[in-house]
C-alpha atoms as a PDB file:
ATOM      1  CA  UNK A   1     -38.774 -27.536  18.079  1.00  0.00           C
ATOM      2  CA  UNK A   2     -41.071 -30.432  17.704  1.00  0.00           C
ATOM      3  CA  UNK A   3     -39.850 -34.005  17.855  1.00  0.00           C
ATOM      4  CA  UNK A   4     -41.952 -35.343  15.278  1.00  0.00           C
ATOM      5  CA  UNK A   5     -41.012 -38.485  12.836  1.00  0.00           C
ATOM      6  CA  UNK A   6     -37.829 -38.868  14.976  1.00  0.00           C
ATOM      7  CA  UNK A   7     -37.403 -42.346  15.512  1.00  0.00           C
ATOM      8  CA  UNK A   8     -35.755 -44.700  17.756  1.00  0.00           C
ATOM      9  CA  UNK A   9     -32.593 -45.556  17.204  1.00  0.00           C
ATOM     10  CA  UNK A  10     -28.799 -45.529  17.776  1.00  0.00           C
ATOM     11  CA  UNK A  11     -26.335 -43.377  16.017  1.00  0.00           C
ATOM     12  CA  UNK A  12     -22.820 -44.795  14.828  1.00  0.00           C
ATOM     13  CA  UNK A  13     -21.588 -41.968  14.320  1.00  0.00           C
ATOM     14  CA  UNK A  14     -18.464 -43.338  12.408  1.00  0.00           C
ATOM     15  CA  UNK A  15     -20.817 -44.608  10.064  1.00  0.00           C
ATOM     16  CA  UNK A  16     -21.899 -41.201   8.611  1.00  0.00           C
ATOM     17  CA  UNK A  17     -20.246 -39.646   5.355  1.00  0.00           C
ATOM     18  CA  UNK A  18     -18.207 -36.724   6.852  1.00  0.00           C
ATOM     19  CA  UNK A  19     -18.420 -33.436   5.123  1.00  0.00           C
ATOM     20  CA  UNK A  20     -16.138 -30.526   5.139  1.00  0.00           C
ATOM     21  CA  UNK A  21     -17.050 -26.992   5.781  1.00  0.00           C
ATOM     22  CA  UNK A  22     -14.268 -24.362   5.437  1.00  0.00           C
ATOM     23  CA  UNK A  23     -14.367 -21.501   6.948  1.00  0.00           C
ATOM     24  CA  UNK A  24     -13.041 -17.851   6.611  1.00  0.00           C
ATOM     25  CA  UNK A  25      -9.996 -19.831   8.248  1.00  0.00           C
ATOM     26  CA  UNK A  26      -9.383 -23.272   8.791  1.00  0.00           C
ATOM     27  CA  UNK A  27     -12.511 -25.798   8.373  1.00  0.00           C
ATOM     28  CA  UNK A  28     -15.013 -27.799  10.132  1.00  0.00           C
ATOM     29  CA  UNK A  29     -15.771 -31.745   9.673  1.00  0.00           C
ATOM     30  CA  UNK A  30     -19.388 -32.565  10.307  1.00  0.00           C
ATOM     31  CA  UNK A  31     -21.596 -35.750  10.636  1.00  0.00           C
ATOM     32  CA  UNK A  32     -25.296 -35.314  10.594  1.00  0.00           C
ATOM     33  CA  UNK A  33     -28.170 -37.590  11.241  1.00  0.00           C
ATOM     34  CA  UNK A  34     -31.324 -36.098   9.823  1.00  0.00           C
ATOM     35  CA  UNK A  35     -34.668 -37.196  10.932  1.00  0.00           C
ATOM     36  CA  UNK A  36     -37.916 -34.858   9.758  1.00  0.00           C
ATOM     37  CA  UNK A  37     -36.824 -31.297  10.558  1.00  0.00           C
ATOM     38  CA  UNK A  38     -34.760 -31.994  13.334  1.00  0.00           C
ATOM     39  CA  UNK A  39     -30.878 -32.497  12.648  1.00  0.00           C
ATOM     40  CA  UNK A  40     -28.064 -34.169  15.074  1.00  0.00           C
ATOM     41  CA  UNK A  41     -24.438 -33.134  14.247  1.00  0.00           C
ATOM     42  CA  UNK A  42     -21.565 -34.135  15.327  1.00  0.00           C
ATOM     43  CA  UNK A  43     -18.924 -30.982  14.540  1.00  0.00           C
ATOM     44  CA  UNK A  44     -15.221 -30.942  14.237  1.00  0.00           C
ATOM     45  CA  UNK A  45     -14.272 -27.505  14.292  1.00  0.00           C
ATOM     46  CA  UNK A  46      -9.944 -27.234  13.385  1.00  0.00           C
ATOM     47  CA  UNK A  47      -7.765 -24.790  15.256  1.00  0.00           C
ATOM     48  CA  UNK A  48      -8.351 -21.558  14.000  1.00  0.00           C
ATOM     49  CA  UNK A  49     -11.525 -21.611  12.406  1.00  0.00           C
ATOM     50  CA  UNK A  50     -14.110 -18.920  12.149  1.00  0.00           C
ATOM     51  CA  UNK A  51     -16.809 -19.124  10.301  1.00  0.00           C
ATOM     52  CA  UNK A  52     -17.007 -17.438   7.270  1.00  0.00           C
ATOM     53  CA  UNK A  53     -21.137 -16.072   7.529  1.00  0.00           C
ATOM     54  CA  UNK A  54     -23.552 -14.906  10.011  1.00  0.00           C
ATOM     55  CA  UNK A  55     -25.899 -17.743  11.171  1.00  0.00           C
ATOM     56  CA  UNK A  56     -29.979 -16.686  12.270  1.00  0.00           C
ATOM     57  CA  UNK A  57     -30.518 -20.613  12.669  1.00  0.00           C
ATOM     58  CA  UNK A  58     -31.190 -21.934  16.565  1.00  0.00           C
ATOM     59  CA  UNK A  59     -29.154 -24.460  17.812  1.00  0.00           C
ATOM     60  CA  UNK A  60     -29.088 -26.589  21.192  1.00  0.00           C
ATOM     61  CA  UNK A  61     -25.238 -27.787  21.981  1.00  0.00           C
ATOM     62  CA  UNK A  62     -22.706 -29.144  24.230  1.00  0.00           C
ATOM     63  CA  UNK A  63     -19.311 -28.547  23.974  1.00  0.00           C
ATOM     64  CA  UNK A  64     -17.170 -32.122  24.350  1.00  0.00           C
ATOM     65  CA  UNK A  65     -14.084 -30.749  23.728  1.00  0.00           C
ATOM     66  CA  UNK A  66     -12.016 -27.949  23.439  1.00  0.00           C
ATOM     67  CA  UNK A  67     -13.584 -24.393  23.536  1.00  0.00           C
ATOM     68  CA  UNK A  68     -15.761 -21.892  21.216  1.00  0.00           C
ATOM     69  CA  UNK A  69     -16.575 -18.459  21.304  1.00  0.00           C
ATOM     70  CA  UNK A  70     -19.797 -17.853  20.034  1.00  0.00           C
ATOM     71  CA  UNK A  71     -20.276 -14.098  18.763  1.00  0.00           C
ATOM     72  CA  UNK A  72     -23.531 -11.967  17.839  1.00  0.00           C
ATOM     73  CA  UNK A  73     -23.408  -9.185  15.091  1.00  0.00           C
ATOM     74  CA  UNK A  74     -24.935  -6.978  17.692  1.00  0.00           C
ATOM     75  CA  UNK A  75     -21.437  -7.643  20.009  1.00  0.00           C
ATOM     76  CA  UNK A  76     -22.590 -10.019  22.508  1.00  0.00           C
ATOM     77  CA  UNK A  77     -20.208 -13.181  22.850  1.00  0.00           C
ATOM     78  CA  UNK A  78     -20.438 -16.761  24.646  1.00  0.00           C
ATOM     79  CA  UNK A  79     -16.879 -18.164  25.456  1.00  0.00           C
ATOM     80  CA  UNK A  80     -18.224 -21.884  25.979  1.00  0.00           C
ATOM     81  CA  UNK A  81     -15.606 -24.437  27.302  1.00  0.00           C
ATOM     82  CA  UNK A  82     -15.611 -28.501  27.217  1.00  0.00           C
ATOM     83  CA  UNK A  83     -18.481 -29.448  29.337  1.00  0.00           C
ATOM     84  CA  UNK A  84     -21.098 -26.580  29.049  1.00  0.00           C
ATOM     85  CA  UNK A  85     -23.411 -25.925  26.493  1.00  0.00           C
ATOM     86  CA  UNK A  86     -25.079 -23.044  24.637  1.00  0.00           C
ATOM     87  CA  UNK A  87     -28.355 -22.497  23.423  1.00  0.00           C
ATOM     88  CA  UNK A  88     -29.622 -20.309  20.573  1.00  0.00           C
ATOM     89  CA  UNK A  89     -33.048 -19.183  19.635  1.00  0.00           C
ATOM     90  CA  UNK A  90     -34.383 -19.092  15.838  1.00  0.00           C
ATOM     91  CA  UNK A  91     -34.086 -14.823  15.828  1.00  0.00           C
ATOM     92  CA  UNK A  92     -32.117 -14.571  18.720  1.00  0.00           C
ATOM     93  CA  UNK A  93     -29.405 -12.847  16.287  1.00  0.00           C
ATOM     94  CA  UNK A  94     -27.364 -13.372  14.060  1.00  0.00           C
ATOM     95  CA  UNK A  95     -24.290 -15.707  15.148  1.00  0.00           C
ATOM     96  CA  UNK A  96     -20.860 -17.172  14.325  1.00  0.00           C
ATOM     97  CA  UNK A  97     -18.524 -19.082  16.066  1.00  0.00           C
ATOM     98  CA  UNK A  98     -14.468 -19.423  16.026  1.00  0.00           C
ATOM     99  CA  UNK A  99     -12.082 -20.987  18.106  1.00  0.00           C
ATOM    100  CA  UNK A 100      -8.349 -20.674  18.965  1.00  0.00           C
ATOM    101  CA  UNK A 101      -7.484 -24.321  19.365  1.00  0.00           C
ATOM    102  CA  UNK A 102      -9.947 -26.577  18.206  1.00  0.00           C
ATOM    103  CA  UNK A 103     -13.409 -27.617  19.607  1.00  0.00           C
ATOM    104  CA  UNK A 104     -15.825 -30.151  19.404  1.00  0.00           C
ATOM    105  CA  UNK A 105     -19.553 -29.944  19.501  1.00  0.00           C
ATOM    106  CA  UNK A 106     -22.868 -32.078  19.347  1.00  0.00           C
ATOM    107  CA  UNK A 107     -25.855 -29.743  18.168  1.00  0.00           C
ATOM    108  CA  UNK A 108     -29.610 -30.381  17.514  1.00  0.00           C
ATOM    109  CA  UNK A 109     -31.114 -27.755  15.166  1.00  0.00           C
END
């Protein structure tokens, strides 16, 4: 990832139009700041969500709150908990995440 035509500046993240993703079940509220190719998101994911495809994107997050499990269509799994974070190579395989209870994330992608 290159940090090109990223400026300075601070995020209110309040500020940001919210938009909802639903997933196979329940949904997830995201904020995004976009700046060149690199995006900042602030995600909301309900209790009992799962997402409803298969991701190949990389992503870069912590998990604030909560708790996600982070599967791989070849069976691997990450059970990340408030406080750590996960990290996800473009081709690293395909990935989707649920949770039991509710989580919330900050990713770069």
């Amino acid at each position: 990832m290159k940090m090109e035509q990223v400026p300075s500046k601070v995020i209110a993240w309040e500020s940001l139009p919210v938009t909802v993703m639903p997933g196979a079940t329940g949904s997830a509220q995201v904020w995004t700041s976009q700046s060149g190719e690199v995006a900042l998101r602030r995600i909301e994911f309900s209790a009992g969500y799962r997402a409803d495809h298969w991701c190949a994107k990389g992503h870069l997050a912590l998990v604030l709150a909560g708790s996600l499990i982070i599967e791989f269509q070849d069976g691997r799994s990450f059970d990340v908990a408030a406080g750590s974070s996960f990290q996800i190579g473009d081709g690293d395989g395909l990935h989707r995440a649920y949770t039991d209870d509710g989580a919330t994330i900050f990713s770069v992608d």
